[in-house]
N, C-alpha and C. Protein backbone atom coordinates (compact mmCIF):
# COMPACT_ATOMS: atom_id res chain seq x y z
N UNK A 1 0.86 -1.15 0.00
CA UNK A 1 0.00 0.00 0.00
C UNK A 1 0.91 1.22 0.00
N UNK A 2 0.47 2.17 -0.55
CA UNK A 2 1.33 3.36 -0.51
C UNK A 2 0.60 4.45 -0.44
N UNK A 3 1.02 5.09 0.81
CA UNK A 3 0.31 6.27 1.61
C UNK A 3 1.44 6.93 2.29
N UNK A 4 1.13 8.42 2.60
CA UNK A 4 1.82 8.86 3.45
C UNK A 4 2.89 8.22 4.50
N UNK A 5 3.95 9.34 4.66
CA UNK A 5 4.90 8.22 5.89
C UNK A 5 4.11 8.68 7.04
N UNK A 6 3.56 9.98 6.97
CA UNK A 6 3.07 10.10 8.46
C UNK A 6 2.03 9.20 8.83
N UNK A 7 1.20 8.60 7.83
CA UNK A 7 0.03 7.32 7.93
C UNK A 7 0.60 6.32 8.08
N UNK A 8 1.69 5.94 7.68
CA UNK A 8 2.12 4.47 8.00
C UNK A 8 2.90 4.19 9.69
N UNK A 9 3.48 6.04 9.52
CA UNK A 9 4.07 5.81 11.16
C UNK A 9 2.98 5.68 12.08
N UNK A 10 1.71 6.29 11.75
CA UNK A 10 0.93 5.94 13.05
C UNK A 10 -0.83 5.50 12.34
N UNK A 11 -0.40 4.60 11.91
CA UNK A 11 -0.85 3.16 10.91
C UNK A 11 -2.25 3.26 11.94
N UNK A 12 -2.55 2.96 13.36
CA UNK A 12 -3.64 2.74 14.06
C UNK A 12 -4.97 3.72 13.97
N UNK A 13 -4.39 5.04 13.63
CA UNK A 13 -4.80 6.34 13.28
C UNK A 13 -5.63 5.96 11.89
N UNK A 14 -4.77 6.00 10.60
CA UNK A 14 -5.06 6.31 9.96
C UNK A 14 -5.67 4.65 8.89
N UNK A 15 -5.70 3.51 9.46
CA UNK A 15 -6.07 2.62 9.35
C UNK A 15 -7.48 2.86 8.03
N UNK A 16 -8.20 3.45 8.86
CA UNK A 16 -9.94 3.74 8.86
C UNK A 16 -9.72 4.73 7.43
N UNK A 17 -9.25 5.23 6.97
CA UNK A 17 -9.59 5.77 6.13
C UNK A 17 -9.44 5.08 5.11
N UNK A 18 -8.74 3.39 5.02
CA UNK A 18 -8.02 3.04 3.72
C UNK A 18 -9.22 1.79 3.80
N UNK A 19 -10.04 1.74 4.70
CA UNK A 19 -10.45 -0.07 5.50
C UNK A 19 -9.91 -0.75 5.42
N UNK A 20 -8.57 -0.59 6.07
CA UNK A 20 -7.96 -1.73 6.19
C UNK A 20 -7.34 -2.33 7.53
N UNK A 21 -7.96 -1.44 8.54
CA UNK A 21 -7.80 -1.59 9.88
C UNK A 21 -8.17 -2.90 10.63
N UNK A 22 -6.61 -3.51 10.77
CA UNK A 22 -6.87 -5.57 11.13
C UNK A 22 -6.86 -6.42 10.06
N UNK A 23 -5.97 -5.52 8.79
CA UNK A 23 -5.88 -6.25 7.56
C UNK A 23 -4.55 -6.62 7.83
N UNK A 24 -3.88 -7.45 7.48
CA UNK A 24 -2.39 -7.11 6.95
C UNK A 24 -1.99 -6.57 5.81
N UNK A 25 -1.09 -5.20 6.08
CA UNK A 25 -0.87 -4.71 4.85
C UNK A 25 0.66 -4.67 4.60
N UNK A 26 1.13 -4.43 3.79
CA UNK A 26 2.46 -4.09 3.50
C UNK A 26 3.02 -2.68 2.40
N UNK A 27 3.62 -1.52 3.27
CA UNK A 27 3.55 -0.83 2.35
C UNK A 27 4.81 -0.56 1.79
N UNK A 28 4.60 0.18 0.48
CA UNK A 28 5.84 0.45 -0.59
C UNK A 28 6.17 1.52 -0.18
N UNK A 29 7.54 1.85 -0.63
CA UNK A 29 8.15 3.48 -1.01
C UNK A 29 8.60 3.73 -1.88
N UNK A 30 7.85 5.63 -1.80
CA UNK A 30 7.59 6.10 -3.18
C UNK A 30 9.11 5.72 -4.51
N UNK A 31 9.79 5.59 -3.84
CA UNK A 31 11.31 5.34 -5.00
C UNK A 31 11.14 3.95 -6.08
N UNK A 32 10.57 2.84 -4.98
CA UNK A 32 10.35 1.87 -5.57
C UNK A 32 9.06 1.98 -6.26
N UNK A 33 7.95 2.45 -6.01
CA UNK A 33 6.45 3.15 -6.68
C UNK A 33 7.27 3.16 -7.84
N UNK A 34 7.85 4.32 -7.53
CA UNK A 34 7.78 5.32 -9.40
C UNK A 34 8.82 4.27 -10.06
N UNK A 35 10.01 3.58 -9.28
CA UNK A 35 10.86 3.08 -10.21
C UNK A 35 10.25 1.88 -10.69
N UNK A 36 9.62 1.48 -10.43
CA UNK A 36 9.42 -0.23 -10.89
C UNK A 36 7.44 -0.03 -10.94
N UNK A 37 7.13 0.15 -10.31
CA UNK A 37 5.38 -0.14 -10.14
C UNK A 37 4.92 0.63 -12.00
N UNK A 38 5.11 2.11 -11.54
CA UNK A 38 4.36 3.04 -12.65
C UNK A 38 4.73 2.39 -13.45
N UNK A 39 6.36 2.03 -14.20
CA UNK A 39 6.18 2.39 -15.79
C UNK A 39 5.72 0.76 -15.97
N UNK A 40 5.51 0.12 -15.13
CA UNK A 40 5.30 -1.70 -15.92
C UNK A 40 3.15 -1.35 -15.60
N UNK A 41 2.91 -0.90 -14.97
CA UNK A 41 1.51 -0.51 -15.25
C UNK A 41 1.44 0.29 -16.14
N UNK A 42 2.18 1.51 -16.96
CA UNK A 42 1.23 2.66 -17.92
C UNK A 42 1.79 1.55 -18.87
N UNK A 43 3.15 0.69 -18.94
CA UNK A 43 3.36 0.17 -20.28
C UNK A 43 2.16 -1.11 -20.31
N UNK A 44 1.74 -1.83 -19.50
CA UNK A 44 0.39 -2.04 -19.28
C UNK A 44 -0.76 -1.84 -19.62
N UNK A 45 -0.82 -0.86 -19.07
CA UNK A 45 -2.42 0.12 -19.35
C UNK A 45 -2.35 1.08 -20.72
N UNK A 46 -1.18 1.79 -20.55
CA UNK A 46 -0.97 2.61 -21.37
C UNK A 46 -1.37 4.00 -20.03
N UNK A 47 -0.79 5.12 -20.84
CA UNK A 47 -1.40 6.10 -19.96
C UNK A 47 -2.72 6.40 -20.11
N UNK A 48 -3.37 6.55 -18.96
CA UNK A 48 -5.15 6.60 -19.31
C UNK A 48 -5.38 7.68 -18.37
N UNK A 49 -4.94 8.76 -18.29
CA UNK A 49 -4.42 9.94 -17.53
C UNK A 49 -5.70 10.58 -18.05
N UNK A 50 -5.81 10.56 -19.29
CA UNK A 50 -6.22 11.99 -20.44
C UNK A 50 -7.35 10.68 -21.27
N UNK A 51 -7.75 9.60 -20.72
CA UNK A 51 -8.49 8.54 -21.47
C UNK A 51 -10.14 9.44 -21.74
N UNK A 52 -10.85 10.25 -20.93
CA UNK A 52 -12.22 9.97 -21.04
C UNK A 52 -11.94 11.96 -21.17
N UNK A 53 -11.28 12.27 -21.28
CA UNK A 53 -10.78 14.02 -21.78
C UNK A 53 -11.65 14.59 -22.83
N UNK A 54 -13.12 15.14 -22.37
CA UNK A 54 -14.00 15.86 -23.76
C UNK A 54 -14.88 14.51 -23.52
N UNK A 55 -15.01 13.65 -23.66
CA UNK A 55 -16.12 12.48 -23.23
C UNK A 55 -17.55 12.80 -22.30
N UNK A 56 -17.61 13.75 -21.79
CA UNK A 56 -18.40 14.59 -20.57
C UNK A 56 -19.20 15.43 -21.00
N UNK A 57 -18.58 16.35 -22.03
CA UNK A 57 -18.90 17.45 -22.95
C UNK A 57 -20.65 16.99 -23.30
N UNK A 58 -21.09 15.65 -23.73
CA UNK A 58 -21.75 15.61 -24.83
C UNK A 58 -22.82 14.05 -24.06
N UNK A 59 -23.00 14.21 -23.22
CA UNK A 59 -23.01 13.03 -22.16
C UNK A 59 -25.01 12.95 -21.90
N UNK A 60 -25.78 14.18 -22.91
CA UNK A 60 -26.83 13.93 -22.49
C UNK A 60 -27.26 14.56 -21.41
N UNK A 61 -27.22 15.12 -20.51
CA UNK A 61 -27.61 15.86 -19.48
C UNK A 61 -28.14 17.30 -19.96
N UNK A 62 -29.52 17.42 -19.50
CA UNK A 62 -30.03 18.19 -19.73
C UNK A 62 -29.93 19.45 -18.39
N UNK A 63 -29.13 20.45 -18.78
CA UNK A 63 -28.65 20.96 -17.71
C UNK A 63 -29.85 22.36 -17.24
N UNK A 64 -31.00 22.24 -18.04
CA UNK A 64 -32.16 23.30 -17.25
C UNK A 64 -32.81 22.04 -16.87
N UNK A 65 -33.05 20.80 -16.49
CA UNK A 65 -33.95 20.18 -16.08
C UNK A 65 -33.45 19.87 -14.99
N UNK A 66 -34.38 20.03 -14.00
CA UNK A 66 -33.91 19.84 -12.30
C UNK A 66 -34.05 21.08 -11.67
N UNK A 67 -33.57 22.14 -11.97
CA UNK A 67 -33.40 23.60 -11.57
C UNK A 67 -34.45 24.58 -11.46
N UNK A 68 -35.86 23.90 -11.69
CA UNK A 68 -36.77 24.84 -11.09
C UNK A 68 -36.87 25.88 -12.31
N UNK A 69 -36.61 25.60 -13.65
CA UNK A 69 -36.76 26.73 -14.70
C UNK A 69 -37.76 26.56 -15.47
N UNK A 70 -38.47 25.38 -15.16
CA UNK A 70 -39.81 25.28 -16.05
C UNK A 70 -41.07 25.88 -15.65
N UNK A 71 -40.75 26.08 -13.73
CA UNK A 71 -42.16 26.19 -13.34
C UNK A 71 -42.37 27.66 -14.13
């Protein structure tokens, strides 16, 4: 898992926000993250950073309906 050092130093604290409080976890650091994790996932995935970018635009939502502009 990879979170803050101040969350991992006091792990009992900040447990609850991840649910994983009474899990066993094991966490990474960020050196090893970026050196080894990222690039074998984006070469993976590909980067999908910018995947759904303008996709939103055009999505159907009728943005006077709901708002009380018909009465």
């Amino acid at each position: 898992m990879r979170v803050p050092p101040n969350h991992y130093s006091d792990w009992n604290k900040h447990c609850r926000d991840y649910n994983a409080c009474g899990d066993k976890v094991y966490f990474v650091q960020d050196n090893w993250y970026n050196r080894e994790y990222v690039p074998r996932y984006q070469e993976h995935n590909g980067n999908r950073r910018n995947d759904d970018h303008g996709k939103r635009r055009n999505d159907n939502h009728d943005n006077k309906r709901g708002h009380g502009r018909d009465r």
